[in-house]
C-alpha atoms as a PDB file:
ATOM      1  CA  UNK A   1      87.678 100.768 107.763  1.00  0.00           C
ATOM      2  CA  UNK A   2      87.184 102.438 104.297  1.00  0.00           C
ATOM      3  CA  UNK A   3      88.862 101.133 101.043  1.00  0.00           C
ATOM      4  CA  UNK A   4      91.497 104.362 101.003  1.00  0.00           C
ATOM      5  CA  UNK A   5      92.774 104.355 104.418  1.00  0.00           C
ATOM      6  CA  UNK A   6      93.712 100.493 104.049  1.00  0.00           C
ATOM      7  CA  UNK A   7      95.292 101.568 101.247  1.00  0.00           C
ATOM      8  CA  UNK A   8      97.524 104.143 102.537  1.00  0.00           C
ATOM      9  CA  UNK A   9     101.270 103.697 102.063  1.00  0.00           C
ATOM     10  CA  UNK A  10     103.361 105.598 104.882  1.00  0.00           C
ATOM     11  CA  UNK A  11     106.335 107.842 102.665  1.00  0.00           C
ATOM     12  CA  UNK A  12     108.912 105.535 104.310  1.00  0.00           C
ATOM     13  CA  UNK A  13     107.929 102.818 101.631  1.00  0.00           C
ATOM     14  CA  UNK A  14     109.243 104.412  98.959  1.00  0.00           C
ATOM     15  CA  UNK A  15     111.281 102.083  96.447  1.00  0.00           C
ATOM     16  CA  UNK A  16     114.434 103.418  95.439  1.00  0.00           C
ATOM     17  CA  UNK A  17     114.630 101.605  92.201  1.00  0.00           C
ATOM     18  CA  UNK A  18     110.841 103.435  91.103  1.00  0.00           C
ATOM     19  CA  UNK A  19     112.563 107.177  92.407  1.00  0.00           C
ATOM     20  CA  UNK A  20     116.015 106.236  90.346  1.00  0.00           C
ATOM     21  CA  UNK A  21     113.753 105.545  87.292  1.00  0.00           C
ATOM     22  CA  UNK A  22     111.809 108.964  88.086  1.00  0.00           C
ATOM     23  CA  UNK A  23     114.889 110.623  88.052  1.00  0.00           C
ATOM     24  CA  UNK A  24     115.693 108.786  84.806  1.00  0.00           C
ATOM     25  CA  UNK A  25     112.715 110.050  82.985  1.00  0.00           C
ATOM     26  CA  UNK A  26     113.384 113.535  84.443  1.00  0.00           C
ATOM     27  CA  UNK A  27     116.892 113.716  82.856  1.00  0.00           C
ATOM     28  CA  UNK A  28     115.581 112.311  79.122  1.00  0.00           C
ATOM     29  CA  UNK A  29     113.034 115.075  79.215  1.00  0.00           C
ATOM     30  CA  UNK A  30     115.326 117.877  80.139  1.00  0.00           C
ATOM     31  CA  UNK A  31     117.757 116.421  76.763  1.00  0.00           C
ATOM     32  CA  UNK A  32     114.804 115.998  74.484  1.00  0.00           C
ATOM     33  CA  UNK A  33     114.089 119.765  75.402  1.00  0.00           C
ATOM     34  CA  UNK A  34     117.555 120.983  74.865  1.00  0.00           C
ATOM     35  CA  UNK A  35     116.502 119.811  71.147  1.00  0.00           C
ATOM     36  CA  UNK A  36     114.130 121.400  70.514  1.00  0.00           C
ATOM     37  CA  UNK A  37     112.932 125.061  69.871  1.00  0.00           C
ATOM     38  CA  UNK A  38     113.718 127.355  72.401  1.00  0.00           C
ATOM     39  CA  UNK A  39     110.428 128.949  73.014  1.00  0.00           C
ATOM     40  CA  UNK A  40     109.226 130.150  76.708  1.00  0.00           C
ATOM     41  CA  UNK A  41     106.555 127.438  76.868  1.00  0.00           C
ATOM     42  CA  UNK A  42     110.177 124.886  76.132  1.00  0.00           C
ATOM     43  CA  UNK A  43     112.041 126.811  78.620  1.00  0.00           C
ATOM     44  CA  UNK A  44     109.735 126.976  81.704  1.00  0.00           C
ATOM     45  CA  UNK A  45     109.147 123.273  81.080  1.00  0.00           C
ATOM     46  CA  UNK A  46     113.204 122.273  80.838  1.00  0.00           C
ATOM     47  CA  UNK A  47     113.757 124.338  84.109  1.00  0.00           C
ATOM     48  CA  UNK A  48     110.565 122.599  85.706  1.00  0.00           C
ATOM     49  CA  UNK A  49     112.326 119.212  84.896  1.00  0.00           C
ATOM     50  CA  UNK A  50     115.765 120.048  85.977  1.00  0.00           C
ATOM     51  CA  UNK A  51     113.728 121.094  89.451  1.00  0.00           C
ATOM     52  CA  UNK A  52     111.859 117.655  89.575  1.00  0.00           C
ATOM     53  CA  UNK A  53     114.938 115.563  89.115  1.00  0.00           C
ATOM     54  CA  UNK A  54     117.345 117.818  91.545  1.00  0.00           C
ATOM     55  CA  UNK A  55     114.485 116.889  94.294  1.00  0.00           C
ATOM     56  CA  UNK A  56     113.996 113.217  93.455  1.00  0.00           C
ATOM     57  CA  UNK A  57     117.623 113.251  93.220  1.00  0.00           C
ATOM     58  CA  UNK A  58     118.075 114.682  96.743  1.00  0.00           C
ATOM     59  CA  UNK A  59     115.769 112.448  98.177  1.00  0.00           C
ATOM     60  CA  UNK A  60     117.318 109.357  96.295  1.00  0.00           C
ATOM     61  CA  UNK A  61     120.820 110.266  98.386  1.00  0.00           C
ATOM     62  CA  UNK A  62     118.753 110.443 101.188  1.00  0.00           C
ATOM     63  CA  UNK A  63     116.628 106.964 100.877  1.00  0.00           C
ATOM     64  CA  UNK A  64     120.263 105.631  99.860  1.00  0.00           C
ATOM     65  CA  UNK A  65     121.905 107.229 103.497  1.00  0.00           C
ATOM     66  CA  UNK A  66     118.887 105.970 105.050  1.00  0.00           C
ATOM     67  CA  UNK A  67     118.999 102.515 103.563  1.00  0.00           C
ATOM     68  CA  UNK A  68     122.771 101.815 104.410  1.00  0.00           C
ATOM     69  CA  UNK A  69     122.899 103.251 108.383  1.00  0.00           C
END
């Protein structure tokens, strides 16, 4: 069996602690770019963080749901 597919994590393994500090990151990005300059380059980047952190949020209830039933 090759290296990669020994390797292989099924999406079930996720750790909740790694997606809560993902989500973490996600927020302090989306503040440090409320600071600064509001050019379109800042702006498409702010909304692409608020996106990645409502998902990983959403999927943090879910693991959380998941984890408790």
């Amino acid at each position: 069996m090759s290296e990669k597919k020994k390797n292989k994590h099924p999406v079930e393994t996720v750790d909740i602690n790694v997606l809560e500090a993902d989500v973490a990151f996600f927020d302090a990005r989306v503040s440090l770019a409320a600071k600064q300059q509001d050019t379109v380059y800042q702006k498409a980047q702010k909304r692409t963080y608020e996106m990645l952190g409502e998902v990983m949020s959403s999927d943090l209830e879910k693991l959380r749901k998941k984890s408790k039933g």
